[in-house]
Protein backbone atom coordinates (compact mmCIF):
# COMPACT_ATOMS: atom_id res chain seq x y z
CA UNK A 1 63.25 24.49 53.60
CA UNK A 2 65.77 25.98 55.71
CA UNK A 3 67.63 25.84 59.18
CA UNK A 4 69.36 29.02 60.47
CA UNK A 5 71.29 28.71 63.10
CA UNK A 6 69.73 29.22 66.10
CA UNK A 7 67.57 26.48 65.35
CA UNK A 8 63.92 28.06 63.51
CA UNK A 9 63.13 26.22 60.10
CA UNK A 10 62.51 28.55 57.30
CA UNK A 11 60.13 27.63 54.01
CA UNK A 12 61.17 29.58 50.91
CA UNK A 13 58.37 31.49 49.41
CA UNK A 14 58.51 31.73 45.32
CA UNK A 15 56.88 35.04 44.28
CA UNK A 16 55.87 36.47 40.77
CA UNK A 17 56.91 39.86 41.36
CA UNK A 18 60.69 38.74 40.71
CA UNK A 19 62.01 38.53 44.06
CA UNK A 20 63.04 34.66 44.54
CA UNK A 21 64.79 35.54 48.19
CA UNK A 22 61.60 35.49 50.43
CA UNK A 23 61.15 33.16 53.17
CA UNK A 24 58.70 32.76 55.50
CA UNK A 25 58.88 30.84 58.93
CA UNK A 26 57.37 27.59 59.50
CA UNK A 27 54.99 28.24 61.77
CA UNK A 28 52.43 29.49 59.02
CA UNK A 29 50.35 32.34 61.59
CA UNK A 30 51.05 36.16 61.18
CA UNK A 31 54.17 36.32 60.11
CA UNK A 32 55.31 37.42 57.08
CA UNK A 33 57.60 36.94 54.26
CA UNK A 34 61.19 38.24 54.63
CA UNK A 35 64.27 38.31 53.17
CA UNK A 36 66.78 35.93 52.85
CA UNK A 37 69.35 39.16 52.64
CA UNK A 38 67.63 40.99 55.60
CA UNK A 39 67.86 37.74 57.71
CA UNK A 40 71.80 37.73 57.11
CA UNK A 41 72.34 41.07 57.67
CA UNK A 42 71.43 40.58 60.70
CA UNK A 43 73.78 37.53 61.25
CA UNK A 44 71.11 34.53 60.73
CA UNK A 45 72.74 31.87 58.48
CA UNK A 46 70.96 29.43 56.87
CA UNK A 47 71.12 25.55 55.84
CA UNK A 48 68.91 24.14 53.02
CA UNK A 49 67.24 21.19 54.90
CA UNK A 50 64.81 19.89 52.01
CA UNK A 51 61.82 21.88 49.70
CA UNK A 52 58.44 22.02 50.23
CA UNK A 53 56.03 22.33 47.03
């Protein structure tokens, strides 16, 4: 799991298709998976908090 810093937690999603940097919001609805690199591009940083099997 992950914090960025304005305060949303962040699960990581593991894929097959050989991209490990997905992550998808914790509120599980209609979101998507995006990417860790995309998200700090854009300025987000983020803190492991814990994992989530």
């Amino acid at each position: 799991m992950l914090l960025d810093d304005r305060g949303r937690v962040w699960a990581e999603c593991p894929t097959g298709g050989g991209s490990d940097d997905l992550v998808l919001p914790l509120v599980f609805a209609r979101e998507e998976a995006v990417s860790v690199r995309g998200l700090a591009e854009q300025g987000v940083r983020l803190t492991h908090v814990g994992w989530v099997r």
